[in-house]
PDB file of N, CA and C in Angstrom:
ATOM      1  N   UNK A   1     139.806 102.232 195.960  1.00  0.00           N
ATOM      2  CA  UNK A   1     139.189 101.000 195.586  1.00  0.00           C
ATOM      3  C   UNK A   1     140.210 100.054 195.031  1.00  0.00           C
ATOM      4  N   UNK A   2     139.926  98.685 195.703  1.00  0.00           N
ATOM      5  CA  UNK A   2     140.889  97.752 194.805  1.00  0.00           C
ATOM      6  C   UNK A   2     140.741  97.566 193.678  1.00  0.00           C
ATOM      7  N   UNK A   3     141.260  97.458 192.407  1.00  0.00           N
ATOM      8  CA  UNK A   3     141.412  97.081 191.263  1.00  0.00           C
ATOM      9  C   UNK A   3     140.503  95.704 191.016  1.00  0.00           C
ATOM     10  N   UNK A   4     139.498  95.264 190.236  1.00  0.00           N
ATOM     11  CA  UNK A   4     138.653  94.227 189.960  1.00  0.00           C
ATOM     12  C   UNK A   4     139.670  93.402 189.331  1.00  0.00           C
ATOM     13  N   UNK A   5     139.271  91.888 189.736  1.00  0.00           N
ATOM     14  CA  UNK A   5     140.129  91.084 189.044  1.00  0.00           C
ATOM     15  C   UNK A   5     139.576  90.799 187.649  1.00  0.00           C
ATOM     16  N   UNK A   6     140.155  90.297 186.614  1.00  0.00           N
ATOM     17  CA  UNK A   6     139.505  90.188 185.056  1.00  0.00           C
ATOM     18  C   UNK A   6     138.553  89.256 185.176  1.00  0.00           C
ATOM     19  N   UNK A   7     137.302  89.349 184.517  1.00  0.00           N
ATOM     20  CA  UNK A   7     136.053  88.995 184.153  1.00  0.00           C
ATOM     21  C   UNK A   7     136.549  87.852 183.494  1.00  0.00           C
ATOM     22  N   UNK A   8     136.003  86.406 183.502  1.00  0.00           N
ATOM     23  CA  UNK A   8     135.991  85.360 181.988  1.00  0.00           C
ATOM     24  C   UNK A   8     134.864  85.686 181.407  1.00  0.00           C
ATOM     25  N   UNK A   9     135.256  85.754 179.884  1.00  0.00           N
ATOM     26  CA  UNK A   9     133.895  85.702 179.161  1.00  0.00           C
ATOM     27  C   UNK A   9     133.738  86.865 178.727  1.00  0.00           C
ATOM     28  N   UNK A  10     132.200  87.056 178.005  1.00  0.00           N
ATOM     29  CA  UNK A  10     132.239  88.899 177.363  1.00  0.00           C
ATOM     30  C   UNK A  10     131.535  89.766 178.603  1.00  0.00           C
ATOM     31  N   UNK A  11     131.546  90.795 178.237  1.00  0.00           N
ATOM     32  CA  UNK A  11     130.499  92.036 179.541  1.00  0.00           C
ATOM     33  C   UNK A  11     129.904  92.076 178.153  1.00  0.00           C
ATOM     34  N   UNK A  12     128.621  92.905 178.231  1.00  0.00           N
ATOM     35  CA  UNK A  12     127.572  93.540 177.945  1.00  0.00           C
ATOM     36  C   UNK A  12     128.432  94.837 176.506  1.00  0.00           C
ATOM     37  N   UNK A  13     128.976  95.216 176.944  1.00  0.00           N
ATOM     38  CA  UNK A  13     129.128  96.319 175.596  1.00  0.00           C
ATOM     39  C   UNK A  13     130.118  95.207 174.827  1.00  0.00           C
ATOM     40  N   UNK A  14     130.887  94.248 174.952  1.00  0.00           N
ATOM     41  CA  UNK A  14     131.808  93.392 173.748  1.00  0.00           C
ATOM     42  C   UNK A  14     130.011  92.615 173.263  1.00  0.00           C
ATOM     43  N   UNK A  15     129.661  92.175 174.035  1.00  0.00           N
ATOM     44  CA  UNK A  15     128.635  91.709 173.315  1.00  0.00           C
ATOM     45  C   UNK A  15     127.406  92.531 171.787  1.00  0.00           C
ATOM     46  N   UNK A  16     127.771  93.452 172.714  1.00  0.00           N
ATOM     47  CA  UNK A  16     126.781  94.178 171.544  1.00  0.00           C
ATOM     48  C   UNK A  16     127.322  94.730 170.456  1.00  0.00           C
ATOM     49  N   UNK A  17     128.676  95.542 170.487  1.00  0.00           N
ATOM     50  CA  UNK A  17     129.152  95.736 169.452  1.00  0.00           C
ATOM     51  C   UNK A  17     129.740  94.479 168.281  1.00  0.00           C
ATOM     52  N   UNK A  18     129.656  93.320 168.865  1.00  0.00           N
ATOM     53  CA  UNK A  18     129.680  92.077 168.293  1.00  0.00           C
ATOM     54  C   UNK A  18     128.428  91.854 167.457  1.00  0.00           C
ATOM     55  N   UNK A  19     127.270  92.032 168.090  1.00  0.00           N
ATOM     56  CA  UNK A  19     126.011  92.139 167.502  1.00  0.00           C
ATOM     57  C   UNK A  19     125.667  93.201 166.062  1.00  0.00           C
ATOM     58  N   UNK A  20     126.188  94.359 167.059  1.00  0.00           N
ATOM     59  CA  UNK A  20     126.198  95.222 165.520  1.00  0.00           C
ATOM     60  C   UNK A  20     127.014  95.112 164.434  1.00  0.00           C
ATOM     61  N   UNK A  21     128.587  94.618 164.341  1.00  0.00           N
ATOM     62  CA  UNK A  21     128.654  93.965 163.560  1.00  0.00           C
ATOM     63  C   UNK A  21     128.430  93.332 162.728  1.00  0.00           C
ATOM     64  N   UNK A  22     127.886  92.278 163.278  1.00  0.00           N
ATOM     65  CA  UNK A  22     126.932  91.258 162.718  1.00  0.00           C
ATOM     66  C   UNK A  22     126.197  92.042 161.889  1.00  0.00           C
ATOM     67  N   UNK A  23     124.882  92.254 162.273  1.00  0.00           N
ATOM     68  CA  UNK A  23     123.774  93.543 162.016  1.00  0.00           C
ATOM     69  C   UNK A  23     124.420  93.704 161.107  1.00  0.00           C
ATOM     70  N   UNK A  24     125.181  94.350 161.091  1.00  0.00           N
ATOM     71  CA  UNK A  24     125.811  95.937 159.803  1.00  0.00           C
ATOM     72  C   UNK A  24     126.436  95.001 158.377  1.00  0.00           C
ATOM     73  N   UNK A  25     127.047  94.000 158.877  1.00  0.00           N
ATOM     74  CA  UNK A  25     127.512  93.033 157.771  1.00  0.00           C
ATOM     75  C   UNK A  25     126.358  92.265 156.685  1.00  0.00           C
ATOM     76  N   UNK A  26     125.623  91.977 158.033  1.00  0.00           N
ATOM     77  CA  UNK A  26     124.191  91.110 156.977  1.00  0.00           C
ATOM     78  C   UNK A  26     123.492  92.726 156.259  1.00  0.00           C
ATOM     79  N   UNK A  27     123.606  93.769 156.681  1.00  0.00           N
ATOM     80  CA  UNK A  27     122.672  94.755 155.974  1.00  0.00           C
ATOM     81  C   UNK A  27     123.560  95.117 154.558  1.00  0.00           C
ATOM     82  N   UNK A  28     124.890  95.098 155.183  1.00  0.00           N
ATOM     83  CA  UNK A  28     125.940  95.045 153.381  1.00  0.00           C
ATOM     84  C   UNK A  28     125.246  93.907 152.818  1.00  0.00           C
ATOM     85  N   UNK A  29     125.270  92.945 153.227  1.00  0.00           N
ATOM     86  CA  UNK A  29     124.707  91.461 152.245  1.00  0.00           C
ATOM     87  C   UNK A  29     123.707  91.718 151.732  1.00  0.00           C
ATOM     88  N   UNK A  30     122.935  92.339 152.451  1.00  0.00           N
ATOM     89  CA  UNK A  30     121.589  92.492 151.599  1.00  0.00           C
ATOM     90  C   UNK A  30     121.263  93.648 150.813  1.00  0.00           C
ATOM     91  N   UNK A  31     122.141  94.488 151.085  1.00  0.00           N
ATOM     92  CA  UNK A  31     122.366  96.167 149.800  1.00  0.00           C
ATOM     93  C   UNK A  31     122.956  95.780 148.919  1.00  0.00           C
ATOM     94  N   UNK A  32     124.283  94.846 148.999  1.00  0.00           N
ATOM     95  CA  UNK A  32     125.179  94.777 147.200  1.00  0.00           C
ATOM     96  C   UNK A  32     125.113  93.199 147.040  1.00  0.00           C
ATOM     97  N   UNK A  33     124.747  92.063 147.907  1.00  0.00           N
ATOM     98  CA  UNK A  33     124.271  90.965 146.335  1.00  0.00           C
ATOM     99  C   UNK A  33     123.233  91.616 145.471  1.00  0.00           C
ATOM    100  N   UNK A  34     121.907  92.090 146.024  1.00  0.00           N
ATOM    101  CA  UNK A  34     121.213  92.535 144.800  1.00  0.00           C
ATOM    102  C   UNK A  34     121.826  93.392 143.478  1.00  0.00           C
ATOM    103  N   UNK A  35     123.066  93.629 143.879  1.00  0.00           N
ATOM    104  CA  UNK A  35     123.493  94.614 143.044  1.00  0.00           C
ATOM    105  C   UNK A  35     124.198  93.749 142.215  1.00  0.00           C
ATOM    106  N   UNK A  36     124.976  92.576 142.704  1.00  0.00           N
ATOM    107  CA  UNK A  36     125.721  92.305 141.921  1.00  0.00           C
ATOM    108  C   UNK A  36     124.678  91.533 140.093  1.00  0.00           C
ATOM    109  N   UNK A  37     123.406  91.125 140.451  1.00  0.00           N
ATOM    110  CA  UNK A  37     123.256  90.426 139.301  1.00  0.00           C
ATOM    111  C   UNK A  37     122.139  91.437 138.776  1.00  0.00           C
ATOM    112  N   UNK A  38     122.368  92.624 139.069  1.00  0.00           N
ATOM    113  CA  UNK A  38     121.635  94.098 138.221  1.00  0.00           C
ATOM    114  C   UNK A  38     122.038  94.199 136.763  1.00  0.00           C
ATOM    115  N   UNK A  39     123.353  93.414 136.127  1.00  0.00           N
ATOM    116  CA  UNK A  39     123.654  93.195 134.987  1.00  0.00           C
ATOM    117  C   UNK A  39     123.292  92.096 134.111  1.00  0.00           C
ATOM    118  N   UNK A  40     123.022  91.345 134.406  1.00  0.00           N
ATOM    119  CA  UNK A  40     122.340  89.886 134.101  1.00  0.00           C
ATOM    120  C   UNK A  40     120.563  90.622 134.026  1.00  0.00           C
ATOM    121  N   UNK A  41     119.976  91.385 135.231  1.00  0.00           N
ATOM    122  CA  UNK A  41     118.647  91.816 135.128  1.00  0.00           C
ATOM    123  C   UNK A  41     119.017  93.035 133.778  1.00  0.00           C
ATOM    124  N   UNK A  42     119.590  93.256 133.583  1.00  0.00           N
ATOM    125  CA  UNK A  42     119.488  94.638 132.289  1.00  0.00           C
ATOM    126  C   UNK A  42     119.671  93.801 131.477  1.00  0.00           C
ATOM    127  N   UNK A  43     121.031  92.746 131.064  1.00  0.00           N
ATOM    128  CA  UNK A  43     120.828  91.747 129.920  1.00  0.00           C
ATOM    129  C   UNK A  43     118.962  91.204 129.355  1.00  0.00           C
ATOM    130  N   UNK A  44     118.569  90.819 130.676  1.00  0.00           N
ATOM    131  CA  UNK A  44     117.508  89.664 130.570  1.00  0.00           C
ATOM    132  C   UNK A  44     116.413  90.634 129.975  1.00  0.00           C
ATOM    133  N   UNK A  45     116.300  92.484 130.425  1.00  0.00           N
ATOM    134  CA  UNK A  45     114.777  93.141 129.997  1.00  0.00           C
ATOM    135  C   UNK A  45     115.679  93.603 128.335  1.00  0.00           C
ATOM    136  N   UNK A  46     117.088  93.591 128.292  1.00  0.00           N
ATOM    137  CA  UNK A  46     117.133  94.339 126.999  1.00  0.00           C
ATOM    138  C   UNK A  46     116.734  92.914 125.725  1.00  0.00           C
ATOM    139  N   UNK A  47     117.262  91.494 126.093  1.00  0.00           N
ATOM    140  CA  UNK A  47     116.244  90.492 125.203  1.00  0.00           C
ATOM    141  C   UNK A  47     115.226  90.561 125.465  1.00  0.00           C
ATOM    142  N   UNK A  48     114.199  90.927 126.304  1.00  0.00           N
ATOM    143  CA  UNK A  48     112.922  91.046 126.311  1.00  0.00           C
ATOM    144  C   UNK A  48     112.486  92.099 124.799  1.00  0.00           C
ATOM    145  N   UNK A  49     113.184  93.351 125.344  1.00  0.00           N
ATOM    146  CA  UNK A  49     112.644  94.327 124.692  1.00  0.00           C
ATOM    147  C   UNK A  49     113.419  94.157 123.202  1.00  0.00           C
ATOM    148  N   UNK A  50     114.458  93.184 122.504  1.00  0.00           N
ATOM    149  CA  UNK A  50     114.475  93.017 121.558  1.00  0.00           C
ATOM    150  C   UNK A  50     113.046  92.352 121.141  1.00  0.00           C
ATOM    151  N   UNK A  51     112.782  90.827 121.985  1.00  0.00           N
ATOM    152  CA  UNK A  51     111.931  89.974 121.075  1.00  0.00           C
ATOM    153  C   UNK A  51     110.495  90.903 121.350  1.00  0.00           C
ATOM    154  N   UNK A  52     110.870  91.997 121.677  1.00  0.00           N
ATOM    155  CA  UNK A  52     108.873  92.447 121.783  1.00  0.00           C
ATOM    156  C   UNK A  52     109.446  93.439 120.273  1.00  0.00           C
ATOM    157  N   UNK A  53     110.099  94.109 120.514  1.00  0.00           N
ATOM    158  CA  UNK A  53     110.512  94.496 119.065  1.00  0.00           C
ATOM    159  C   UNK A  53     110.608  93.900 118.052  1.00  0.00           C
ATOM    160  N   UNK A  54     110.765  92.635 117.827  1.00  0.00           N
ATOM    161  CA  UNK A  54     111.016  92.013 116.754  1.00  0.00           C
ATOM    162  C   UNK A  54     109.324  91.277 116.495  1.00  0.00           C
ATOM    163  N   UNK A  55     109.133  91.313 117.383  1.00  0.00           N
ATOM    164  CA  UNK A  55     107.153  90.655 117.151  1.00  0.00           C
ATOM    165  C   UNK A  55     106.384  92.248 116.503  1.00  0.00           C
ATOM    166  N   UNK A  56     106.725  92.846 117.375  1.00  0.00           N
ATOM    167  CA  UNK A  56     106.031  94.456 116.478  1.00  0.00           C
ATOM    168  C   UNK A  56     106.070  94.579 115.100  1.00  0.00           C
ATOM    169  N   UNK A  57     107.586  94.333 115.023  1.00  0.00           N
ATOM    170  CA  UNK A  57     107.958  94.342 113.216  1.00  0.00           C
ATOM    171  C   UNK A  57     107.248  93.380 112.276  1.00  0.00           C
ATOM    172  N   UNK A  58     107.025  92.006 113.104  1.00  0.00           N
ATOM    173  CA  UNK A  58     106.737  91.102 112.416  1.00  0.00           C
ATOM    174  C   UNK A  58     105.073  91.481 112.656  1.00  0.00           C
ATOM    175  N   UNK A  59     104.148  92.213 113.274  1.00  0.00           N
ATOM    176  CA  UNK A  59     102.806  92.639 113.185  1.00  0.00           C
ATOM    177  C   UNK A  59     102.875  93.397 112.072  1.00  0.00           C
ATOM    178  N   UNK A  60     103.526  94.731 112.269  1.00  0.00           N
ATOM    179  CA  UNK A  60     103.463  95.673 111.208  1.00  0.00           C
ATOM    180  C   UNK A  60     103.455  95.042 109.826  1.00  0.00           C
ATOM    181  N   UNK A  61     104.229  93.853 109.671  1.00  0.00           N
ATOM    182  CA  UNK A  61     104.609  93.381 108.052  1.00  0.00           C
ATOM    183  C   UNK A  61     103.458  92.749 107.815  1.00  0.00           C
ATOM    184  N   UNK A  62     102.735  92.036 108.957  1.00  0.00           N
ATOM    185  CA  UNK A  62     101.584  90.729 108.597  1.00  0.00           C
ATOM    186  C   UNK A  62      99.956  92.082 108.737  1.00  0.00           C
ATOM    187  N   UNK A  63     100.509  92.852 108.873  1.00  0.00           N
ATOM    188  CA  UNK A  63      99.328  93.710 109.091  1.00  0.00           C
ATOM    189  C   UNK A  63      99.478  94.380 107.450  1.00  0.00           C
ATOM    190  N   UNK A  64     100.774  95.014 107.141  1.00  0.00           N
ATOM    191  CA  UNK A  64     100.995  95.343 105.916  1.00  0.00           C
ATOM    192  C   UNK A  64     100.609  94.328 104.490  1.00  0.00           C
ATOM    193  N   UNK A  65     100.605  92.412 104.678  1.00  0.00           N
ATOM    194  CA  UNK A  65     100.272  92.324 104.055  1.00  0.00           C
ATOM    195  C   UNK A  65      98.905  91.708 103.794  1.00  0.00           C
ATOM    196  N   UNK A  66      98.352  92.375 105.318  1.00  0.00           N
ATOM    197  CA  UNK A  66      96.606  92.020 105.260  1.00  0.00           C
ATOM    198  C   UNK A  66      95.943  93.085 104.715  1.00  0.00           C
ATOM    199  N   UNK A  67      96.889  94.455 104.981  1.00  0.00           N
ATOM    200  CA  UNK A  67      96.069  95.737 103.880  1.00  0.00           C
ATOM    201  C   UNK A  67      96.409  95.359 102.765  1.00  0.00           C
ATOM    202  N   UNK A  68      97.137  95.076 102.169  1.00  0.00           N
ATOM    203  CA  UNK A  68      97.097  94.972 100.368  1.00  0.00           C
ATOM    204  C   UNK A  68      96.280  93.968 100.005  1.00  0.00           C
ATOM    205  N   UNK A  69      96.144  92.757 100.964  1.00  0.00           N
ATOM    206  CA  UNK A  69      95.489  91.730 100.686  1.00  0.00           C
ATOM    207  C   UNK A  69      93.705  92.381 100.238  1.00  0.00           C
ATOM    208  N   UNK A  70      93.603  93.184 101.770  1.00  0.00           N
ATOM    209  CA  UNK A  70      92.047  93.404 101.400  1.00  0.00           C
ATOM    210  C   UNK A  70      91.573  94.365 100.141  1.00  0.00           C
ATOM    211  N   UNK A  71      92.929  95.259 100.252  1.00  0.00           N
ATOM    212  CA  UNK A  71      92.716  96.276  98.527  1.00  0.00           C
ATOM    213  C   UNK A  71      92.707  95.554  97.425  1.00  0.00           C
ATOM    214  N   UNK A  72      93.597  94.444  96.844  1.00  0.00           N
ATOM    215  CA  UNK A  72      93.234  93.224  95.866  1.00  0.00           C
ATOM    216  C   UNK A  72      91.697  92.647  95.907  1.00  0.00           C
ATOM    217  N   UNK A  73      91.326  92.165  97.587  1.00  0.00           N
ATOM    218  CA  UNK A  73      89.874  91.849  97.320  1.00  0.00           C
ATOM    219  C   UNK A  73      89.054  92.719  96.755  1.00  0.00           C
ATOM    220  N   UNK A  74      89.130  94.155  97.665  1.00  0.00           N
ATOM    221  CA  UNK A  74      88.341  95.555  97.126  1.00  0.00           C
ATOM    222  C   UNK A  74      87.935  95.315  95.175  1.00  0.00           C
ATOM    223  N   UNK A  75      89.461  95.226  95.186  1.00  0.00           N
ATOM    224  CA  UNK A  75      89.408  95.861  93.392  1.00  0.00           C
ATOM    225  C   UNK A  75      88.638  94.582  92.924  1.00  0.00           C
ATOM    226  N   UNK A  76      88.969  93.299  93.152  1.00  0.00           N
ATOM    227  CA  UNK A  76      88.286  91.364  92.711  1.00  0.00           C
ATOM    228  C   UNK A  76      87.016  92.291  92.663  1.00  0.00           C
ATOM    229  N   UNK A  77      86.361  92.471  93.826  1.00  0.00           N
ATOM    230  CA  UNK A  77      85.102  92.541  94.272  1.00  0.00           C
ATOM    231  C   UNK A  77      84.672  93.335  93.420  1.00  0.00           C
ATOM    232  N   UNK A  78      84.917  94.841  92.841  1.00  0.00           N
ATOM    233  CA  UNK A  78      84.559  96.111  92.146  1.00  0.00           C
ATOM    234  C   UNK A  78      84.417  95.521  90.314  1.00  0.00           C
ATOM    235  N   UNK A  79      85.733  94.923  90.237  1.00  0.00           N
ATOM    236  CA  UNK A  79      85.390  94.114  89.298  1.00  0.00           C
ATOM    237  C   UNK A  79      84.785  93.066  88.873  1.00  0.00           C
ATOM    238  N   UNK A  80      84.681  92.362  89.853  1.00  0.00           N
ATOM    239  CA  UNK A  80      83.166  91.127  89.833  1.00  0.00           C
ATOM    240  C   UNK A  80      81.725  92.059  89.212  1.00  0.00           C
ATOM    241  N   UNK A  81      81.685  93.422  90.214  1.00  0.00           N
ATOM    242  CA  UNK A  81      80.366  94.136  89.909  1.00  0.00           C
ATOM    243  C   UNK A  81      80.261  94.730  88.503  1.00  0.00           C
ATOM    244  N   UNK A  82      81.148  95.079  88.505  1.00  0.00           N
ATOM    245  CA  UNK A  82      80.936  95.969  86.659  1.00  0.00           C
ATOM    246  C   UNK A  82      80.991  94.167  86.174  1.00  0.00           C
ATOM    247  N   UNK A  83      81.869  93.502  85.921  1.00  0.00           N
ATOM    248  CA  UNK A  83      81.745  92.737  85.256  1.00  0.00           C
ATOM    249  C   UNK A  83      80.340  91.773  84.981  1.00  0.00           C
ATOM    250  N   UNK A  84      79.819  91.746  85.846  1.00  0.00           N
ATOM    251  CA  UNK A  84      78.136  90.943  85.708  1.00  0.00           C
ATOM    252  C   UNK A  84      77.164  92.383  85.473  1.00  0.00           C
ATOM    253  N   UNK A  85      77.736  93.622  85.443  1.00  0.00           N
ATOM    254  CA  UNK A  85      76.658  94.912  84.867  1.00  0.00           C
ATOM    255  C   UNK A  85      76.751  94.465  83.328  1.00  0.00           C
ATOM    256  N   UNK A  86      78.369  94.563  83.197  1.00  0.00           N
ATOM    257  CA  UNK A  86      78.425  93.942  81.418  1.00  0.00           C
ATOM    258  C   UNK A  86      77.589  92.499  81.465  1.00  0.00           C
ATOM    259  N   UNK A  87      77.736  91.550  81.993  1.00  0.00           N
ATOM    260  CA  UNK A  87      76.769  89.959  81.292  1.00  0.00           C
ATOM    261  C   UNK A  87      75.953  90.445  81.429  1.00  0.00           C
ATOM    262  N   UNK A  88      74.784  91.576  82.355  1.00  0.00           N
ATOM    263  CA  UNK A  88      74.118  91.497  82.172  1.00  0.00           C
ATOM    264  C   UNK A  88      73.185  92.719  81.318  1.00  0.00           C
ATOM    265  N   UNK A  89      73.999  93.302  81.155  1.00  0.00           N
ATOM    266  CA  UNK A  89      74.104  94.368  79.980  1.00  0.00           C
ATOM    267  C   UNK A  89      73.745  93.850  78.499  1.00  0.00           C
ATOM    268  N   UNK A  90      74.571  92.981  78.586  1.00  0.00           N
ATOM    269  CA  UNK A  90      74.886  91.995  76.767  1.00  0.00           C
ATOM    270  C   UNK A  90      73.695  91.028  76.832  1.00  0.00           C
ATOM    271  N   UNK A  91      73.596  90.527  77.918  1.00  0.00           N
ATOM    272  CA  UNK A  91      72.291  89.364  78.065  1.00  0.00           C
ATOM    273  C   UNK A  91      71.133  90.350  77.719  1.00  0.00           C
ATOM    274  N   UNK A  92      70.714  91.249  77.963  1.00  0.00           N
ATOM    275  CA  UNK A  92      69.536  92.287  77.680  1.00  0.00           C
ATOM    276  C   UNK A  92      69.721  92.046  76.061  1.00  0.00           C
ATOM    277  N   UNK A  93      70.890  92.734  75.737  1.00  0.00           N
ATOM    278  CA  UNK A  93      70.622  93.020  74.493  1.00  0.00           C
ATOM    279  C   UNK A  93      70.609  91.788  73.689  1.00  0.00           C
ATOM    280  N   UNK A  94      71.368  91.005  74.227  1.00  0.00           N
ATOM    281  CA  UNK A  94      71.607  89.341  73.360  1.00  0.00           C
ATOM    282  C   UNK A  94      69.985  89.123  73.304  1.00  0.00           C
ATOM    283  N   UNK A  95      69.096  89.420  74.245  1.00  0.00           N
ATOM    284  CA  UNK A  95      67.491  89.028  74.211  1.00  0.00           C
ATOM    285  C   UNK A  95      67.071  89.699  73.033  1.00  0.00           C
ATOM    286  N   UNK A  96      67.145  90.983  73.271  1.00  0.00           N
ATOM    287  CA  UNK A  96      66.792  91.918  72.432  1.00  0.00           C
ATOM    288  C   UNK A  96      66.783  91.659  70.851  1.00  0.00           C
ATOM    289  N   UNK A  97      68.027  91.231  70.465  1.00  0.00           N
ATOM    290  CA  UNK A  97      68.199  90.681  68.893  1.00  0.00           C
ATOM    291  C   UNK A  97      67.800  89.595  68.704  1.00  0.00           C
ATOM    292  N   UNK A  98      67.388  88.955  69.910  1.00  0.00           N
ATOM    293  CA  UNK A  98      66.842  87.584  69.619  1.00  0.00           C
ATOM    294  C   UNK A  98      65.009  87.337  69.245  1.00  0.00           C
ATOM    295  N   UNK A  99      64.550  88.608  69.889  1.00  0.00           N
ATOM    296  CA  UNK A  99      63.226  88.950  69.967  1.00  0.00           C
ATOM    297  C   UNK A  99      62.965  89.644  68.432  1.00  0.00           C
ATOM    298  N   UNK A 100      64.343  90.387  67.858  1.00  0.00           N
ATOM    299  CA  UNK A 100      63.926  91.354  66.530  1.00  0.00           C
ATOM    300  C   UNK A 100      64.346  89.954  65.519  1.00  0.00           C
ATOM    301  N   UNK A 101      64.841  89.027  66.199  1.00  0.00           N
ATOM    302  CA  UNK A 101      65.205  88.091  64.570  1.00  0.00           C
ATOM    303  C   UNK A 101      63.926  87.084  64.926  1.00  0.00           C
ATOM    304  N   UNK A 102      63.035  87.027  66.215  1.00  0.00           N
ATOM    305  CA  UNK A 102      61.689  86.553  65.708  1.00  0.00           C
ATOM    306  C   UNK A 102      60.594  86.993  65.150  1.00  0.00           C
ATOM    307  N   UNK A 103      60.727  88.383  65.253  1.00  0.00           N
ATOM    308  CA  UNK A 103      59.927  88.930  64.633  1.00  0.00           C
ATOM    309  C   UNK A 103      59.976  88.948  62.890  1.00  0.00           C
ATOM    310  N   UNK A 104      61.658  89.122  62.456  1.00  0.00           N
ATOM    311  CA  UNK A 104      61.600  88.817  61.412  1.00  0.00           C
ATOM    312  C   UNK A 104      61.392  87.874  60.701  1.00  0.00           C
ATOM    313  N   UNK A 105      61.740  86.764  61.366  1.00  0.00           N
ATOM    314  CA  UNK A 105      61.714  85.204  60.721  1.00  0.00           C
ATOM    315  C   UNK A 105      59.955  85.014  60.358  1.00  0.00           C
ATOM    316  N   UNK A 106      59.413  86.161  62.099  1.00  0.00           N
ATOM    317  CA  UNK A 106      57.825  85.249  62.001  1.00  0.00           C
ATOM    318  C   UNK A 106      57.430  86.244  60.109  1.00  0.00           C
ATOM    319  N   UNK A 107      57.734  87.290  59.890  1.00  0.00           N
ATOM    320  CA  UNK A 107      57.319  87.744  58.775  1.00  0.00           C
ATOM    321  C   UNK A 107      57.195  87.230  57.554  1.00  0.00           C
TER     322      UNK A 107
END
């Protein structure tokens, strides 16, 4: 057989391994940019997870000083009650001497 004279242009297998190339390059592009700003994404959740930490702390304290708050009311409140058992303890009896000094006066 005579020897073929050279082709211009591509055949069929330069073409495709040109293609896969391609292919294989854009599939790197799309495996390591995501990678590259995976440090910037760990920066961005570890301030997250500071300011959710720092709101927790600041619950716990506003929660801490809504329990003491309501134990101060507790005790206000406990002492409001005895305290009007006494007025009205003394008011009985304040009647009471008031009823024995009419009786005496009426004598």
């Amino acid at each position: 057989m005579p020897p073929r004279p050279p082709q211009k242009g591509m055949n069929l297998n330069t073409l495709i391994l040109i293609l896969t190339a391609i292919g294989g390059l854009v599939t790197v592009g799309k495996v390591l940019l995501p990678l590259a700003v995976v440090p910037e994404k760990v920066e961005q959740v570890g301030q997250s997870v500071s300011a959710v930490r720092r709101d927790v702390d600041d619950v716990a304290k506003v929660q801490a000083v809504q329990t003491e708050a309501l134990k101060r009311l507790a005790d206000i409140a406990s002492d409001a009650n005895a305290t009007r058992r006494d007025v009205d303890r003394h008011g009985a009896e304040i009647k009471e001497v008031q009823r024995r000094l009419d009786r005496i006066e009426a004598r």
